[in-house]
Structure formats: structure tokens, C-alpha cells
PDB file of N, CA and C in Angstrom:
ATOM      1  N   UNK A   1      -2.071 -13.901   0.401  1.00  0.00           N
ATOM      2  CA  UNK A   1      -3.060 -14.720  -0.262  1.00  0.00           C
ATOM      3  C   UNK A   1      -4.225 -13.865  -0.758  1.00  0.00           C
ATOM      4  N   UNK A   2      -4.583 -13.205   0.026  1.00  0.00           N
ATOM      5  CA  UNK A   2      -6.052 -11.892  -0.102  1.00  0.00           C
ATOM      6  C   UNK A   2      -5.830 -11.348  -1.444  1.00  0.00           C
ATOM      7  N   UNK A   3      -4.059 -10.847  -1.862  1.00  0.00           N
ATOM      8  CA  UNK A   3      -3.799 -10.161  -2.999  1.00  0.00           C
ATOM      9  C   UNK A   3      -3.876 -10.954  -3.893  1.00  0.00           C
ATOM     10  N   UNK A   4      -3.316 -12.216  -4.062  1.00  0.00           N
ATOM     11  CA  UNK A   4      -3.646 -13.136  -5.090  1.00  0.00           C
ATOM     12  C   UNK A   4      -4.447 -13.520  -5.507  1.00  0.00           C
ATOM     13  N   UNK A   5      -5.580 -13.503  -4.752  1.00  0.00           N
ATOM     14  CA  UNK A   5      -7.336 -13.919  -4.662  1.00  0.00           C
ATOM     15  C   UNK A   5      -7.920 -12.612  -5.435  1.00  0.00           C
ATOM     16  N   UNK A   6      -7.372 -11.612  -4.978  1.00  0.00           N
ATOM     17  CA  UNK A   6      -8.065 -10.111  -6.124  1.00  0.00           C
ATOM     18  C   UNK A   6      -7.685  -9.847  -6.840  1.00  0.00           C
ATOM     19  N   UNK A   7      -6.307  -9.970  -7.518  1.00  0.00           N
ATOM     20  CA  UNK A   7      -5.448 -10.172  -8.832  1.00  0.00           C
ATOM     21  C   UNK A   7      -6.264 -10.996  -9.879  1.00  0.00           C
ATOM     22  N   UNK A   8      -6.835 -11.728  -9.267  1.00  0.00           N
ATOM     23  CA  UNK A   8      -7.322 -13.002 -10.481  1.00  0.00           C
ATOM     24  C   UNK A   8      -8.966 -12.453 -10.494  1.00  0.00           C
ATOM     25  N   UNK A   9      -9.513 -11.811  -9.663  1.00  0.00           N
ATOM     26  CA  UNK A   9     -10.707 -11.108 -10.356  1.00  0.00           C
ATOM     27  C   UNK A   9     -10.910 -10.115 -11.186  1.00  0.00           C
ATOM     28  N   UNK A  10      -9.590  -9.407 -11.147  1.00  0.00           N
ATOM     29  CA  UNK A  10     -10.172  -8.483 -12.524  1.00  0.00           C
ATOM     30  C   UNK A  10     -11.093  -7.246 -12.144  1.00  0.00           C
ATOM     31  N   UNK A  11     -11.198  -6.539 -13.039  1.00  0.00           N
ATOM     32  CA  UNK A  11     -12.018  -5.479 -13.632  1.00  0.00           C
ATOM     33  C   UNK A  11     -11.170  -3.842 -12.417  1.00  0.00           C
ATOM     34  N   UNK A  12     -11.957  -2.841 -12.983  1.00  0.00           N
ATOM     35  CA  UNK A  12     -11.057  -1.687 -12.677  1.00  0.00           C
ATOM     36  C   UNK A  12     -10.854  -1.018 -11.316  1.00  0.00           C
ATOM     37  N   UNK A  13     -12.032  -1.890 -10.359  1.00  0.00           N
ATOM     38  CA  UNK A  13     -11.851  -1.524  -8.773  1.00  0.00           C
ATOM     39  C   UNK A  13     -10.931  -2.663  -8.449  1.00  0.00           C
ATOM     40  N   UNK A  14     -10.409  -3.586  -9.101  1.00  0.00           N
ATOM     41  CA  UNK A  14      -9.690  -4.797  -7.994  1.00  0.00           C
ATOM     42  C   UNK A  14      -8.800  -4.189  -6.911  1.00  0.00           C
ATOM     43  N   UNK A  15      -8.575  -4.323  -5.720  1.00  0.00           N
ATOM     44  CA  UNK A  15      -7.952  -4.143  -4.649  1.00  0.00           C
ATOM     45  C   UNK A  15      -6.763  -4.679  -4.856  1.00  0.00           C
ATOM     46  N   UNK A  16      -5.617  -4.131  -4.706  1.00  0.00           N
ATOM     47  CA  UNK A  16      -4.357  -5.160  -4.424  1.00  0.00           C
ATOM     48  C   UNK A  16      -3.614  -4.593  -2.830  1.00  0.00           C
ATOM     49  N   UNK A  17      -2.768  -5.523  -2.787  1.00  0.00           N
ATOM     50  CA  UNK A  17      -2.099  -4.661  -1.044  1.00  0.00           C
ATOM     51  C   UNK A  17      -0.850  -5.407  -1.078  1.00  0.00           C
ATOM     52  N   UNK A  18      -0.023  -4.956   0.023  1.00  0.00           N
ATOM     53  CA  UNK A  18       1.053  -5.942   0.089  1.00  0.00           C
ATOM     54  C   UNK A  18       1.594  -5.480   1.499  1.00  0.00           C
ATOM     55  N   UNK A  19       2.669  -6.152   2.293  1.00  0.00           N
ATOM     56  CA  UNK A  19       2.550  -5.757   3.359  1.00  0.00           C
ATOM     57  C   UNK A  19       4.310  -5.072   2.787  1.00  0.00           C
ATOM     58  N   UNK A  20       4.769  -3.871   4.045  1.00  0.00           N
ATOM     59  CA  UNK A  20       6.198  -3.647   3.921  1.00  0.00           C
ATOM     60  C   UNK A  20       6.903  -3.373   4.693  1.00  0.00           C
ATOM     61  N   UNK A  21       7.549  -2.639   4.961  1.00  0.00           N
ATOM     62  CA  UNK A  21       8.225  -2.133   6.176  1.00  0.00           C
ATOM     63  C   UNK A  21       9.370  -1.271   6.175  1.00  0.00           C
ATOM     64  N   UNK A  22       9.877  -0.310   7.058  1.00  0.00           N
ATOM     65  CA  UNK A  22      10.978   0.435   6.845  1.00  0.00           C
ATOM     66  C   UNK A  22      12.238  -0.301   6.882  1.00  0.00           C
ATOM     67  N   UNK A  23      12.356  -1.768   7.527  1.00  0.00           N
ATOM     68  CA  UNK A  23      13.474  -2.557   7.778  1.00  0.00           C
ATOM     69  C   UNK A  23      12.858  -3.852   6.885  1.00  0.00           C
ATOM     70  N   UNK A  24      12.833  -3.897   5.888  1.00  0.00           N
ATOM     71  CA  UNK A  24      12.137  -5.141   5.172  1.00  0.00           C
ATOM     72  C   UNK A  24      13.455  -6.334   5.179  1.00  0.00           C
ATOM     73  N   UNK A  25      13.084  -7.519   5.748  1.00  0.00           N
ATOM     74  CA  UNK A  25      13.906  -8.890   5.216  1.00  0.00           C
ATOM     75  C   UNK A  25      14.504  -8.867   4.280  1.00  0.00           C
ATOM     76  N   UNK A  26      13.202  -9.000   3.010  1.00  0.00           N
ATOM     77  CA  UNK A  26      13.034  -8.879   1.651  1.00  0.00           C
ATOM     78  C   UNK A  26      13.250  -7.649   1.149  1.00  0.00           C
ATOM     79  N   UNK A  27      14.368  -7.640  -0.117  1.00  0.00           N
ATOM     80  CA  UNK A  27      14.369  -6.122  -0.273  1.00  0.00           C
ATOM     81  C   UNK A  27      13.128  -5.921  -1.720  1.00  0.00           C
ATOM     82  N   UNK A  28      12.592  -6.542  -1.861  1.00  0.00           N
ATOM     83  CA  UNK A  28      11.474  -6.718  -2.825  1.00  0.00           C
ATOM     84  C   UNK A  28      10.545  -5.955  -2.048  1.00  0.00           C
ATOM     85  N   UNK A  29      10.343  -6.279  -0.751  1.00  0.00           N
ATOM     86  CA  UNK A  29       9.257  -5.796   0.326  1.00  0.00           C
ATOM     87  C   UNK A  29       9.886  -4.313   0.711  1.00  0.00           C
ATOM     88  N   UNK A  30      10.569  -3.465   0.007  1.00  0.00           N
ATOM     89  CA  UNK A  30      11.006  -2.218   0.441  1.00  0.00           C
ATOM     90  C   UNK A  30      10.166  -1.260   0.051  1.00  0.00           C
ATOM     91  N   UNK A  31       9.363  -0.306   0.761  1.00  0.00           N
ATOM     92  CA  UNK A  31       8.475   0.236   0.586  1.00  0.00           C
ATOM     93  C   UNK A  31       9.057   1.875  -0.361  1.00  0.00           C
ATOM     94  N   UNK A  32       7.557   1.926  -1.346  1.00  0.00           N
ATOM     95  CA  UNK A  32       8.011   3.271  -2.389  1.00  0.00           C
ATOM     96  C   UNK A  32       7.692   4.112  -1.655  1.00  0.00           C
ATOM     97  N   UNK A  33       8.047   5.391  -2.193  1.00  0.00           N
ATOM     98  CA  UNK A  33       8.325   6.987  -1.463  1.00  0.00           C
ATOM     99  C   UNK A  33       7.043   6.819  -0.486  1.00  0.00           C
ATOM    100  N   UNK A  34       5.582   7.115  -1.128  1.00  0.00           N
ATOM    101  CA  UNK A  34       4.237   6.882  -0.375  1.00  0.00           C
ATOM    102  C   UNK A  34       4.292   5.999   0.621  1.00  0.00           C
ATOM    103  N   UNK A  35       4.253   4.320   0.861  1.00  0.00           N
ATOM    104  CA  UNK A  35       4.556   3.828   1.613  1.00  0.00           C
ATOM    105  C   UNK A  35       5.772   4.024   2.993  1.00  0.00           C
ATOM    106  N   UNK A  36       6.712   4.504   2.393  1.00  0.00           N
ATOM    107  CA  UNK A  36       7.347   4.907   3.414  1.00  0.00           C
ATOM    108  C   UNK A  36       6.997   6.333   4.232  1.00  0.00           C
ATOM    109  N   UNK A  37       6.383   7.792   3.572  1.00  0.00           N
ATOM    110  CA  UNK A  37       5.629   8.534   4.296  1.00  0.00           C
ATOM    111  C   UNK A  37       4.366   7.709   5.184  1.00  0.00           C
ATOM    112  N   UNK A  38       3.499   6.703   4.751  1.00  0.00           N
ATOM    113  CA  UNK A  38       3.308   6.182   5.711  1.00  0.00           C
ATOM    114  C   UNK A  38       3.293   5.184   6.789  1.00  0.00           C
ATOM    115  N   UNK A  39       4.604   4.523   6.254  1.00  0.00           N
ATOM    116  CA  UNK A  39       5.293   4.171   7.527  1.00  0.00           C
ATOM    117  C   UNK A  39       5.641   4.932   8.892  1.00  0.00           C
ATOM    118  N   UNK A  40       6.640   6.057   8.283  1.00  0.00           N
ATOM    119  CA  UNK A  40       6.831   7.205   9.463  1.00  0.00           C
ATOM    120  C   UNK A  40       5.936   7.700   9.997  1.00  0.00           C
ATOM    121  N   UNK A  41       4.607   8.044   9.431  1.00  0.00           N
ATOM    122  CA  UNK A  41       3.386   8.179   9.950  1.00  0.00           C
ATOM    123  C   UNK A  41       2.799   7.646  11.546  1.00  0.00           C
ATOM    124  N   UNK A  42       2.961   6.112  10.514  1.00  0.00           N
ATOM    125  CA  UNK A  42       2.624   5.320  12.187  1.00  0.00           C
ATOM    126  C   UNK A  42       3.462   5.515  13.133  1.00  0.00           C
ATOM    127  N   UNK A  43       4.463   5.670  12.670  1.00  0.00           N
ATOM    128  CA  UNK A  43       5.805   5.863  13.801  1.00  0.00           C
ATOM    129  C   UNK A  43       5.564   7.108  14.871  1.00  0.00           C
ATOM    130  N   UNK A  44       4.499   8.331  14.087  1.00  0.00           N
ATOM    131  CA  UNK A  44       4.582   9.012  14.788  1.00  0.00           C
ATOM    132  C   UNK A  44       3.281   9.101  15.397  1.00  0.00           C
ATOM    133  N   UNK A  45       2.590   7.820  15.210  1.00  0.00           N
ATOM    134  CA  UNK A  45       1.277   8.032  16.165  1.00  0.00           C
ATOM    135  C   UNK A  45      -0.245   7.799  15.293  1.00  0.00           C
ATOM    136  N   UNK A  46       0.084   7.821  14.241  1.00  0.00           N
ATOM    137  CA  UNK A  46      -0.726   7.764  12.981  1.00  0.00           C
ATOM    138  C   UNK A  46      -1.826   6.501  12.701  1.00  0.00           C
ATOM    139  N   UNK A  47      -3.019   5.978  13.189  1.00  0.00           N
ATOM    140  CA  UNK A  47      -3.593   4.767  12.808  1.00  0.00           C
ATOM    141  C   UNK A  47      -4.081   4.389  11.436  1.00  0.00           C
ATOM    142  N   UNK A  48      -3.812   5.556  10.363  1.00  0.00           N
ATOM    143  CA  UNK A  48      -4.248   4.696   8.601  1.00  0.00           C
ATOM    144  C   UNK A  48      -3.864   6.124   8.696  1.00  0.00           C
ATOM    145  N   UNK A  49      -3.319   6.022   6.775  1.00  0.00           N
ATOM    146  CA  UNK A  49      -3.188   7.034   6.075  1.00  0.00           C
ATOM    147  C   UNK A  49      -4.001   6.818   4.462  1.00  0.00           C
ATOM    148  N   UNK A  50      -4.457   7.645   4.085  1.00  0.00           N
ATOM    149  CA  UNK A  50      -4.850   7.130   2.914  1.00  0.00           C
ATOM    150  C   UNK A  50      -4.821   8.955   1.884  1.00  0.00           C
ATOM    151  N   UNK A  51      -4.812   8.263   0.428  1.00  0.00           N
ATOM    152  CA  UNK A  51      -4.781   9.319  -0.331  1.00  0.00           C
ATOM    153  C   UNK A  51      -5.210   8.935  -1.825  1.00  0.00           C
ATOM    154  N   UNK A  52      -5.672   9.950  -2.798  1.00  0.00           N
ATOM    155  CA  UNK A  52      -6.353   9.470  -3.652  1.00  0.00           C
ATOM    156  C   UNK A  52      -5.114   9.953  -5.063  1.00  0.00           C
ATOM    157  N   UNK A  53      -4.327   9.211  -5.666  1.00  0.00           N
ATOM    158  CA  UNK A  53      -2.817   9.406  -6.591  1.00  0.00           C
ATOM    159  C   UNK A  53      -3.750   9.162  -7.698  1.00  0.00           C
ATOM    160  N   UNK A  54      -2.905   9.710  -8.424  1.00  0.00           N
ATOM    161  CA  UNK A  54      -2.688   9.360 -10.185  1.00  0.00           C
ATOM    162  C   UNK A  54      -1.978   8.614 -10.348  1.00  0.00           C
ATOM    163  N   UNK A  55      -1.974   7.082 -11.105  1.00  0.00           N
ATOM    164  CA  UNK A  55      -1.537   6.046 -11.042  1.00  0.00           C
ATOM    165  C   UNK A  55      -2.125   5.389 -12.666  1.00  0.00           C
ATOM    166  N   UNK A  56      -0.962   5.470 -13.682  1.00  0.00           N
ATOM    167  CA  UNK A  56      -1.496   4.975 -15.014  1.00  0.00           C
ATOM    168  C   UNK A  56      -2.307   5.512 -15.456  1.00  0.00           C
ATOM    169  N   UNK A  57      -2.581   7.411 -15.608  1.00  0.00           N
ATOM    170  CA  UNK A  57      -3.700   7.849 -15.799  1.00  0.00           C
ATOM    171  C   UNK A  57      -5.076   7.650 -15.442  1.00  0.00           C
ATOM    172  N   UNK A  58      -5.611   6.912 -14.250  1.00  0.00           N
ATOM    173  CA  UNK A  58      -6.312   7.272 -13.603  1.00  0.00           C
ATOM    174  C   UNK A  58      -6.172   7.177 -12.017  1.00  0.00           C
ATOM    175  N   UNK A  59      -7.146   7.469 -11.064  1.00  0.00           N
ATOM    176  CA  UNK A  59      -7.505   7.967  -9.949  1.00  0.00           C
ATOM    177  C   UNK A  59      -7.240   6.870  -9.173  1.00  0.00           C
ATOM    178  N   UNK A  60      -6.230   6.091  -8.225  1.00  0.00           N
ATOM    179  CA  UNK A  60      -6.257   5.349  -7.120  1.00  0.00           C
ATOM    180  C   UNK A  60      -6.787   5.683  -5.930  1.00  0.00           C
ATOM    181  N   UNK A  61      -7.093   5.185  -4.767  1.00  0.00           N
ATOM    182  CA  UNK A  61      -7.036   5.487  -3.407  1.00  0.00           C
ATOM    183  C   UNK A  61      -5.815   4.423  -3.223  1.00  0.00           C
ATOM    184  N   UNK A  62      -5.217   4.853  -2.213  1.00  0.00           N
ATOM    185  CA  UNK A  62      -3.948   4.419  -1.617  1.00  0.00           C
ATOM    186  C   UNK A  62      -4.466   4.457  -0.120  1.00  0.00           C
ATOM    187  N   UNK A  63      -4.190   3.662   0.398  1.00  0.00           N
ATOM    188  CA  UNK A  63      -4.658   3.452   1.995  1.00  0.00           C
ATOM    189  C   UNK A  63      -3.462   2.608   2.425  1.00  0.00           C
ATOM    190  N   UNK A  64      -3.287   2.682   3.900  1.00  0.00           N
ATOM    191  CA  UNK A  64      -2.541   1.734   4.426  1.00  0.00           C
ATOM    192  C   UNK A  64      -2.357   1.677   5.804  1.00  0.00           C
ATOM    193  N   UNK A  65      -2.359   0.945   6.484  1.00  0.00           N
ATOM    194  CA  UNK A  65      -3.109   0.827   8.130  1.00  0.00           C
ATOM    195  C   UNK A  65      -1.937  -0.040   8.735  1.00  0.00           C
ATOM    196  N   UNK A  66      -1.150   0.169  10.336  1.00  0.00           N
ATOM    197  CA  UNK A  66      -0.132  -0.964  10.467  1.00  0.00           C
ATOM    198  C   UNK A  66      -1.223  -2.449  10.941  1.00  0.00           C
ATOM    199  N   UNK A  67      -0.122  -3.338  10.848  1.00  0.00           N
ATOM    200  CA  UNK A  67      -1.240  -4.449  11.389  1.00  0.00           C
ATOM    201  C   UNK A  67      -0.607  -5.280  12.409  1.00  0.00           C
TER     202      UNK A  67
END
């Protein structure tokens, strides 16, 4: 819901997130290369990973924390 709520605000900081997993239900919910480095992450002890990508020619932060 949080993502849908910041999707519809707009402008060039909007936040989006989604949740995933290494064993996803959903194979929609199958996490990309990044997400899955930090999946294994947590696996190995890891409480957030975050990193700053090139994404559509400009600068993202990528974060992701288990919950």
C-alpha cells in the first residue's frame, strides 16, 4: 500500500519498494541480481544494505532491510 501511496505523488525523489524473497510464491516477486545480493546478505548476518546505482541515467539509492 506505502508503494502505491508514493507512486501517485510524483516528482523525482518518490520512494518506491516492494517486498521479495529468495523463495518468492509469486514469481513476479523474484528478486533482480541487487536484491538478491541482498538477500544473501541477510542470510549472512547483514541488517540493511544499501547502494547508490545508475538507474535511467540518473543516481538511485537502493536500500533494503529484512522485515
Amino acid at each position: 500500500m506505502l508503494s502505491e501511496m508514493y507512486a501517485t505523488q510524483g516528482g523525482d525523489a518518490t520512494p518506491t519498494g516492494r517486498i521479495t524473497s529468495l523463495d518468492p510464491l509469486d514469481p513476479e516477486n523474484a528478486p533482480d541480481a541487487w536484491e538478491r545480493t541482498a538477500l544473501l546478505a541477510f542470510d549472512r548476518g547483514e541488517e540493511e544494505v544499501s547502494e547508490i546505482s545508475e538507474f535511467n541515467e540518473s543516481a538511485h539509492m537502493r536500500y533494503a532491510r529484512p522485515i
